[in-house]
Protein backbone atom coordinates (compact mmCIF):
# COMPACT_ATOMS: atom_id res chain seq x y z
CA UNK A 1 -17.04 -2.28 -2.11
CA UNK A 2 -17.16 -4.05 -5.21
CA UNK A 3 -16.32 -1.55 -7.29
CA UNK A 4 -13.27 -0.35 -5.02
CA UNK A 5 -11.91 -3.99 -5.03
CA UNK A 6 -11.85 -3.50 -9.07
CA UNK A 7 -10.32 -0.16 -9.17
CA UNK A 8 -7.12 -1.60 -7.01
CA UNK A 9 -7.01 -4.85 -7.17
CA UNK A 10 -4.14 -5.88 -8.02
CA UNK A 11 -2.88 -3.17 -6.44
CA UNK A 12 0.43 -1.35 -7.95
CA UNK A 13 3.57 -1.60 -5.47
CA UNK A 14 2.82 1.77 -4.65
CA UNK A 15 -0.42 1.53 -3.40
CA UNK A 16 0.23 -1.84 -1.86
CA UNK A 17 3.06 -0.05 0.24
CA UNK A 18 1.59 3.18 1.21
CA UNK A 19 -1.20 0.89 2.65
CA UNK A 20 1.15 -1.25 4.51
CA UNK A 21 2.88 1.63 5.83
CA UNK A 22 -0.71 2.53 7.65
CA UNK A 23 -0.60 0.26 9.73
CA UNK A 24 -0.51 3.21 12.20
CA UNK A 25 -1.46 7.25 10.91
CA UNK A 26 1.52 8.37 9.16
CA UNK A 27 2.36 11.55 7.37
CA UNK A 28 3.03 11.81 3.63
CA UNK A 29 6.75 11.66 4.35
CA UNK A 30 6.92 9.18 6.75
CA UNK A 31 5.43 7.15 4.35
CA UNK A 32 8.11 7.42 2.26
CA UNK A 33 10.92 6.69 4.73
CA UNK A 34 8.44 3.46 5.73
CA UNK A 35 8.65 2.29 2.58
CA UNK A 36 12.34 2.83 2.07
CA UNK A 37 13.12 1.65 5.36
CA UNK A 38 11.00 -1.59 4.74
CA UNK A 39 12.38 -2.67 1.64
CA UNK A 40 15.84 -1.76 2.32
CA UNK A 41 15.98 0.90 -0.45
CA UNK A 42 14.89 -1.27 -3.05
CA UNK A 43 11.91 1.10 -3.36
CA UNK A 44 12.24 5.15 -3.45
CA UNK A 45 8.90 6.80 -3.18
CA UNK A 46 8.65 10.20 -4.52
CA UNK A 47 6.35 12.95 -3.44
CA UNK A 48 4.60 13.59 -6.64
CA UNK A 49 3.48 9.77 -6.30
CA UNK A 50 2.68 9.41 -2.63
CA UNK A 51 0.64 12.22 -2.85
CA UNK A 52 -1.32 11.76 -6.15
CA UNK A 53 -1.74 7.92 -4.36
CA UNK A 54 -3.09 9.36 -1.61
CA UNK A 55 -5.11 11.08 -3.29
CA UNK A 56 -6.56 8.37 -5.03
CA UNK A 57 -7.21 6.42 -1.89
CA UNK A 58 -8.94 9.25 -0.12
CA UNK A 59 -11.31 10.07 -3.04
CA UNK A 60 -12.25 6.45 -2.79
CA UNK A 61 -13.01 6.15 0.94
CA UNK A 62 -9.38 3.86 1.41
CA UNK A 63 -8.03 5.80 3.56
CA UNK A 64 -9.05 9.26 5.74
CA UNK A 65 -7.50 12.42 7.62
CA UNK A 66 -6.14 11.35 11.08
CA UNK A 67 -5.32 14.91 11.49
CA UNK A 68 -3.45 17.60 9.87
CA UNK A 69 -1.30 19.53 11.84
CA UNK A 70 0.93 22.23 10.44
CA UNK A 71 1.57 21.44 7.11
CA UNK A 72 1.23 17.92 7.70
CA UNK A 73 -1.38 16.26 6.96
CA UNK A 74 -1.75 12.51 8.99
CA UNK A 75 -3.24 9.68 6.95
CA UNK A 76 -4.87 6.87 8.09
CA UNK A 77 -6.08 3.42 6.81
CA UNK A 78 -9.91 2.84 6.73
CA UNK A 79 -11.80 -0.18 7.40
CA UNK A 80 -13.08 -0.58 3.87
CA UNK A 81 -8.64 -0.30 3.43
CA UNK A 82 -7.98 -2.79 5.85
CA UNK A 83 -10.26 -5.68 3.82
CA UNK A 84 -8.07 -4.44 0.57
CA UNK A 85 -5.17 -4.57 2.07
CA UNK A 86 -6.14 -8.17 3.21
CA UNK A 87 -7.14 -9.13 0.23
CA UNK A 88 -3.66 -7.89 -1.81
CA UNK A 89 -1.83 -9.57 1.19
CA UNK A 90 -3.58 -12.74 0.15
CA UNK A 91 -3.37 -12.71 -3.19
CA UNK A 92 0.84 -12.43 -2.66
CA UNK A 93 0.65 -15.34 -0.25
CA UNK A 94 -0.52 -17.19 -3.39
CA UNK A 95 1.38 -15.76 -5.80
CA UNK A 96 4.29 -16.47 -3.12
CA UNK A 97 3.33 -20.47 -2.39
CA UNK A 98 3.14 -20.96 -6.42
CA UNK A 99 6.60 -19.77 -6.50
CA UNK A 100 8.28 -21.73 -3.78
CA UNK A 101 6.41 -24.81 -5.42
CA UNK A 102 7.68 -24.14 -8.65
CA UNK A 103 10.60 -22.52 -8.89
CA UNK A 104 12.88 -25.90 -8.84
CA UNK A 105 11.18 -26.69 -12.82
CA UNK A 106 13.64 -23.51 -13.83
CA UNK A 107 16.69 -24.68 -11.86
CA UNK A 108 18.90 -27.23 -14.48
């Protein structure tokens, strides 16, 4: 666990998005509309990326198959994801609270 927490922590925006986006089993592409969708097209996934991510997560026991149905393979968060996911969505609270709190010093 340790060592997965090292590999991805802090996660890129990437990661951190296609892992939000699993909230429920979701399909490469469906990811990618998620994501869109989510941050109002402030972030434009490609496939290349989403895939090699995926990837990534898989090898590393992130995320599994939920199924894979003609030519579409269904993704799904695991629980070893869900405590990194966690854990990212606390470190932003933090990073989020530090900038509320501070950004008046940059104000004149």
């Amino acid at each position: 666990m340790d060592k997965i927490f090292k590999t991805f922590l802090p996660m890129t925006e990437t990661a951190y998005y296609i892992l939000l986006s699993l909230a429920e089993p979701r399909h490469g592409y469906a990811i990618i509309q998620h994501v869109e969708d989510i941050t109002k097209g402030r972030i434009t996934l490609g496939s290349g990326t989403v895939y090699g991510t995926l990837t990534k997560l898989q090898n590393n026991g992130v995320i599994s198959v939920f199924s894979d149905e003609k030519r579409r393979t269904v993704y799904e968060i695991t629980e070893i994801g869900k405590k990194l996911i966690l854990s990212e969505i606390e470190r932003i609270k933090e990073i989020y609270e530090n900038a509320v709190r501070f950004e008046g010093d940059f104000y004149e």
